[in-house]
PDB file of N, CA and C in Angstrom:
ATOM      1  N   UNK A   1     -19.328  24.524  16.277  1.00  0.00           N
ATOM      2  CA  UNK A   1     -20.554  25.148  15.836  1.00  0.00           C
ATOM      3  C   UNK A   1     -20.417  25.640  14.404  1.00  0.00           C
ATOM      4  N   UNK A   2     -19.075  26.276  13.763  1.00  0.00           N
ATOM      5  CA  UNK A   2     -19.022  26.481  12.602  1.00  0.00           C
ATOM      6  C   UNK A   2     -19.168  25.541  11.405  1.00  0.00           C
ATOM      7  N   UNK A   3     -19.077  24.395  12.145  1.00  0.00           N
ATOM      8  CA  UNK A   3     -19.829  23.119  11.561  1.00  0.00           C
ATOM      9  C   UNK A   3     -20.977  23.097  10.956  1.00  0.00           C
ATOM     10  N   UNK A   4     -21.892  23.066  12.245  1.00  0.00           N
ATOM     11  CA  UNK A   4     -23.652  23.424  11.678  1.00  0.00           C
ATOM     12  C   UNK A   4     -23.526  24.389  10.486  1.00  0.00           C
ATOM     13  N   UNK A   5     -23.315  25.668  10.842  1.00  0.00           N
ATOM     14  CA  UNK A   5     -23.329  26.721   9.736  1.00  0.00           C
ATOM     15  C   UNK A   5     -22.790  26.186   8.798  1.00  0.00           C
ATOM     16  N   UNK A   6     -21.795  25.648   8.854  1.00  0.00           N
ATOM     17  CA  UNK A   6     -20.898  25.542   7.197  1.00  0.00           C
ATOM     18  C   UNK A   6     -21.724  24.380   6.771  1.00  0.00           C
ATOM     19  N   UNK A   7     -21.267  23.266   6.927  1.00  0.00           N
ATOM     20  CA  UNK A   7     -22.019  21.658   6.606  1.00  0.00           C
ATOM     21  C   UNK A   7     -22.895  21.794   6.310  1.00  0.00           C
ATOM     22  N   UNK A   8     -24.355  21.981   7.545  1.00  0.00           N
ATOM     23  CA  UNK A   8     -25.802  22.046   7.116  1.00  0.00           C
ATOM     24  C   UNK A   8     -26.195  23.518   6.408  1.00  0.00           C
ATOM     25  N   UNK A   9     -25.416  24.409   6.438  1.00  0.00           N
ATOM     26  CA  UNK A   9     -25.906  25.647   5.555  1.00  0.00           C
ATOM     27  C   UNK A   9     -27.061  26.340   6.753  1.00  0.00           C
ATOM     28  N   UNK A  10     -27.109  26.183   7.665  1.00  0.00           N
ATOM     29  CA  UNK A  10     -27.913  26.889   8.608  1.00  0.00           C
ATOM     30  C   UNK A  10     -27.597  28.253   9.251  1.00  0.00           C
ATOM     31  N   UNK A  11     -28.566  29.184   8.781  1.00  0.00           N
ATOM     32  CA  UNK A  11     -28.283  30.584   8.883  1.00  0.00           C
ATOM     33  C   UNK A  11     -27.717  30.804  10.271  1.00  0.00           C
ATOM     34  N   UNK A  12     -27.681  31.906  11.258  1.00  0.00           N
ATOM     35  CA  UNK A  12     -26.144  32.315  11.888  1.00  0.00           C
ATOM     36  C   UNK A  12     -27.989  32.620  13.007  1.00  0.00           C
ATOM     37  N   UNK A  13     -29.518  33.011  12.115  1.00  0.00           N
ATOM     38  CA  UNK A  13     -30.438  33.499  13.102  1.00  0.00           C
ATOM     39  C   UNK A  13     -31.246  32.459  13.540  1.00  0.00           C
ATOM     40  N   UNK A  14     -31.483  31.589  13.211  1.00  0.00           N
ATOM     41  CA  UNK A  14     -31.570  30.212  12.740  1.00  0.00           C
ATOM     42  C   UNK A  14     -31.267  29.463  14.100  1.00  0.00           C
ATOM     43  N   UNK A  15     -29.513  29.140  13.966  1.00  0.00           N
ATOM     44  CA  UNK A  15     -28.772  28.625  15.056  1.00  0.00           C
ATOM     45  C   UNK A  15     -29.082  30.077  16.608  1.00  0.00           C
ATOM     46  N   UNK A  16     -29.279  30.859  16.343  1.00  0.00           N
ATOM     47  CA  UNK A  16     -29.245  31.436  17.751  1.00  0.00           C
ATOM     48  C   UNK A  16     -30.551  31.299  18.302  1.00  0.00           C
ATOM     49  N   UNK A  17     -31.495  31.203  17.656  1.00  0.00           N
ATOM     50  CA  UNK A  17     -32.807  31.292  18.206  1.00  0.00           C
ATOM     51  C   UNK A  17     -32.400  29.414  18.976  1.00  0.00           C
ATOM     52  N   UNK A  18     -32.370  28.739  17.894  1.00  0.00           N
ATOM     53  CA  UNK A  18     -32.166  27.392  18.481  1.00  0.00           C
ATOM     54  C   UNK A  18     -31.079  27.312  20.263  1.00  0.00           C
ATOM     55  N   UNK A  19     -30.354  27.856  20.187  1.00  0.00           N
ATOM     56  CA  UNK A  19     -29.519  28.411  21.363  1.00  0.00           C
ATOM     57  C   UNK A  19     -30.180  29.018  22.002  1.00  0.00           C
ATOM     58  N   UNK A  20     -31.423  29.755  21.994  1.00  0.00           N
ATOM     59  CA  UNK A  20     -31.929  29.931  23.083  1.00  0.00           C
ATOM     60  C   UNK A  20     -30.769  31.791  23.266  1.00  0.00           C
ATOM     61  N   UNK A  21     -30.424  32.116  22.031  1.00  0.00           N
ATOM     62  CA  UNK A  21     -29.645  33.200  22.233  1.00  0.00           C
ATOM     63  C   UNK A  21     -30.524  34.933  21.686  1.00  0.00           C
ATOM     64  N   UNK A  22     -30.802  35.434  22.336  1.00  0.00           N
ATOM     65  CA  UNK A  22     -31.299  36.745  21.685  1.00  0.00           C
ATOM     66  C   UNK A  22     -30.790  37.809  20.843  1.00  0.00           C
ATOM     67  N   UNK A  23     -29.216  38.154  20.748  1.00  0.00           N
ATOM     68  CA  UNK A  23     -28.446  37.989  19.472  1.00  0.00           C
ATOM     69  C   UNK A  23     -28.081  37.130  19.023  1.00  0.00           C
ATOM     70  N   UNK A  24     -27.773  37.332  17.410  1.00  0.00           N
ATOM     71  CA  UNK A  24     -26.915  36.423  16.865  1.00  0.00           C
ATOM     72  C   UNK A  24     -25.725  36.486  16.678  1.00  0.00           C
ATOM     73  N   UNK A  25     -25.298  38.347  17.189  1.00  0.00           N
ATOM     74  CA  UNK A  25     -23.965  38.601  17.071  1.00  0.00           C
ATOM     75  C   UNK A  25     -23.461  37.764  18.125  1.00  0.00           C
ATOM     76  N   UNK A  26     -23.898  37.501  19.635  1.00  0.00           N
ATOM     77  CA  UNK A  26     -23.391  36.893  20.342  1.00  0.00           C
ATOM     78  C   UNK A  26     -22.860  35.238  19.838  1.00  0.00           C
ATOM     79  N   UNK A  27     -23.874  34.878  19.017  1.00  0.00           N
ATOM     80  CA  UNK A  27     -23.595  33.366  18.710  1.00  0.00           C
ATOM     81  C   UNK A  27     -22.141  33.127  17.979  1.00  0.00           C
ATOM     82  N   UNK A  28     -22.059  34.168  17.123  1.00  0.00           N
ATOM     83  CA  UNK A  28     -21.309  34.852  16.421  1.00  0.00           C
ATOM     84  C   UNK A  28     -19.668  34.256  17.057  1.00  0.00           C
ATOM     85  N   UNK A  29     -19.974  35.475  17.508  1.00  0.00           N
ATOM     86  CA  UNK A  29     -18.702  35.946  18.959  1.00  0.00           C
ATOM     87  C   UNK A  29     -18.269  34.028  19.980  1.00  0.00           C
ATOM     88  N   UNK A  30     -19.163  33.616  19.919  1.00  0.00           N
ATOM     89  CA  UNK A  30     -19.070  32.648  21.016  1.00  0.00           C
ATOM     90  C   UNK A  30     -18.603  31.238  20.071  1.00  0.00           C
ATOM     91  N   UNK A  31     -19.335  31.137  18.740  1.00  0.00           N
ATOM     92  CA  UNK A  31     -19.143  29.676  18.316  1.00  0.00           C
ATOM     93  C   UNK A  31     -18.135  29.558  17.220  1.00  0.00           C
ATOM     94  N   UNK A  32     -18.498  30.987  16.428  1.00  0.00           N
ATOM     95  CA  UNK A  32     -18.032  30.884  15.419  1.00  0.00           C
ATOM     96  C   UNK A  32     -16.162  31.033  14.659  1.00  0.00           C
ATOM     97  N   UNK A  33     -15.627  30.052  14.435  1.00  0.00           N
ATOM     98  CA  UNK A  33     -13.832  30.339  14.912  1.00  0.00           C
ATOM     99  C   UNK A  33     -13.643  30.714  12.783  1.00  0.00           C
ATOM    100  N   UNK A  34     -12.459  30.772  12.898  1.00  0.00           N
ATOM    101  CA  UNK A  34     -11.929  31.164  11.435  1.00  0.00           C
ATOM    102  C   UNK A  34     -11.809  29.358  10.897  1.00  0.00           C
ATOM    103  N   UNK A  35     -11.882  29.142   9.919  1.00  0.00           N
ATOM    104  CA  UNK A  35     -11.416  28.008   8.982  1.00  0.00           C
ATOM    105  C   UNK A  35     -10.194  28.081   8.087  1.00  0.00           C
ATOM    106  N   UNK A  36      -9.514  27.247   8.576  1.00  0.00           N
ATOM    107  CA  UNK A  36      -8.505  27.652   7.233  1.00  0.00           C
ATOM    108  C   UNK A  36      -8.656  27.380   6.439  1.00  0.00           C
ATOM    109  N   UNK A  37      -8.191  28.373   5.088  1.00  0.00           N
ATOM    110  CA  UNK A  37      -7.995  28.182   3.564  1.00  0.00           C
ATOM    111  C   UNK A  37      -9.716  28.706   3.479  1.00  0.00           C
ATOM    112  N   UNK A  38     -10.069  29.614   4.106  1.00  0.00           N
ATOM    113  CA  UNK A  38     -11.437  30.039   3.889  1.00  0.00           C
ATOM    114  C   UNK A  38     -10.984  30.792   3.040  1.00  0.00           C
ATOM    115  N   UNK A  39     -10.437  32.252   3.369  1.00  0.00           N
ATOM    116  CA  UNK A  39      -9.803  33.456   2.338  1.00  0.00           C
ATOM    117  C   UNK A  39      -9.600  32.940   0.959  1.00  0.00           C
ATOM    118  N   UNK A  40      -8.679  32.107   1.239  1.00  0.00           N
ATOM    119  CA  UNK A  40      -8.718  31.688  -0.942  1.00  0.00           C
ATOM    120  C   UNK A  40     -10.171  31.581  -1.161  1.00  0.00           C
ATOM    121  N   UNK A  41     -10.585  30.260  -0.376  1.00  0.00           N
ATOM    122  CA  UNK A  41     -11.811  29.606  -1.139  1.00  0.00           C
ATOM    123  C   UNK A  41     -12.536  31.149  -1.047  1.00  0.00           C
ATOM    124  N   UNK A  42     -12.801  32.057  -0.347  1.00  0.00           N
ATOM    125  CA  UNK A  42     -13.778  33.141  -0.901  1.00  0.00           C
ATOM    126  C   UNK A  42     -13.234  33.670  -1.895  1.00  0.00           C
ATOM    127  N   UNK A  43     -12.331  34.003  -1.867  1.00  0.00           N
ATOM    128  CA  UNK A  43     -11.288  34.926  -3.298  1.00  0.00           C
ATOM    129  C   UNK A  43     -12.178  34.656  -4.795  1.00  0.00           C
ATOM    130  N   UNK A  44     -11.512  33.026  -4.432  1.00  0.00           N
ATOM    131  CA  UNK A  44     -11.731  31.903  -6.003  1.00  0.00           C
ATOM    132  C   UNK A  44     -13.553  32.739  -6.034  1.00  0.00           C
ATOM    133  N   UNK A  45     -14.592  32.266  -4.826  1.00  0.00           N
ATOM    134  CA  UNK A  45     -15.715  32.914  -4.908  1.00  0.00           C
ATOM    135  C   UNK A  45     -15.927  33.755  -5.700  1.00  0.00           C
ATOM    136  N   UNK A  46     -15.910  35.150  -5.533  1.00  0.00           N
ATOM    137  CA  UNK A  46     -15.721  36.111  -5.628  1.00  0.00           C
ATOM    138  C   UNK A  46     -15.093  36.466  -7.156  1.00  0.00           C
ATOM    139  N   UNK A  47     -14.108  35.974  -7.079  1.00  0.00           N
ATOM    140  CA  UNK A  47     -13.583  36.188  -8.723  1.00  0.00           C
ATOM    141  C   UNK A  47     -14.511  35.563  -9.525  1.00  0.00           C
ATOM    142  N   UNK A  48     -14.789  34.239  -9.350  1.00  0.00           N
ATOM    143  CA  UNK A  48     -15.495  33.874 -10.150  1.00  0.00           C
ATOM    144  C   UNK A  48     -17.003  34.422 -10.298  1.00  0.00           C
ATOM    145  N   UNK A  49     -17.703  35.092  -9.698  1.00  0.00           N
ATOM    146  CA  UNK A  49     -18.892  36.029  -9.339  1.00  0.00           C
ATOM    147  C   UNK A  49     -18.710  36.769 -10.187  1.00  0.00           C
ATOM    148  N   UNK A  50     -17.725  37.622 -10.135  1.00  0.00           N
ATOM    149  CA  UNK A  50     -17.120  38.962 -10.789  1.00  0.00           C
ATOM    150  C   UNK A  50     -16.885  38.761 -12.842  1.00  0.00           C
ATOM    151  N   UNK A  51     -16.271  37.376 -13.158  1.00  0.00           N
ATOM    152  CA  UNK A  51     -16.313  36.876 -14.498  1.00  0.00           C
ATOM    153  C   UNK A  51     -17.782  36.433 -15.091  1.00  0.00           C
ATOM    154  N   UNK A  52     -18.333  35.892 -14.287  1.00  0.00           N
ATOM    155  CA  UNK A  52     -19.441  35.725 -14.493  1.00  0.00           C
ATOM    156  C   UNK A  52     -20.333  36.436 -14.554  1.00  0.00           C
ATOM    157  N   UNK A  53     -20.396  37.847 -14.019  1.00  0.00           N
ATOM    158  CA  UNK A  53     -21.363  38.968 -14.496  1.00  0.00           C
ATOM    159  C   UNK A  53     -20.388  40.168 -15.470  1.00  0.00           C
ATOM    160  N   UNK A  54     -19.684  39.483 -15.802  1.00  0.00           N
ATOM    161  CA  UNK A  54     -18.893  40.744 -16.655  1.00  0.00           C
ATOM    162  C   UNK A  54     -19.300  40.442 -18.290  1.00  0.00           C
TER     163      UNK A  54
END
């Protein structure tokens, strides 16, 4: 499921309504696993956010 979200860019409220889920924290909790090498790739994010408004 972290697929949909990541790949197609489909919001987290999005996919739960489609699930037929009334939270999204639950969808959350149920589909969503860690990726590796996410942490850098946000870091790099993030830093670069941070240079870019400085």
């Amino acid at each position: 499921m972290d697929v949909v979200v990541g790949v197609a860019r489909v919001d987290v409220y999005t996919l739960a309504d489609l699930l037929g889920h009334e939270d999204p924290a639950f969808t959350l909790r149920r589909y969503v696993h860690r990726v590796q090498g996410a942490a850098e790739k946000a870091r790099k994010a993030i830093g670069k956010r941070y240079r870019l408004a400085a």
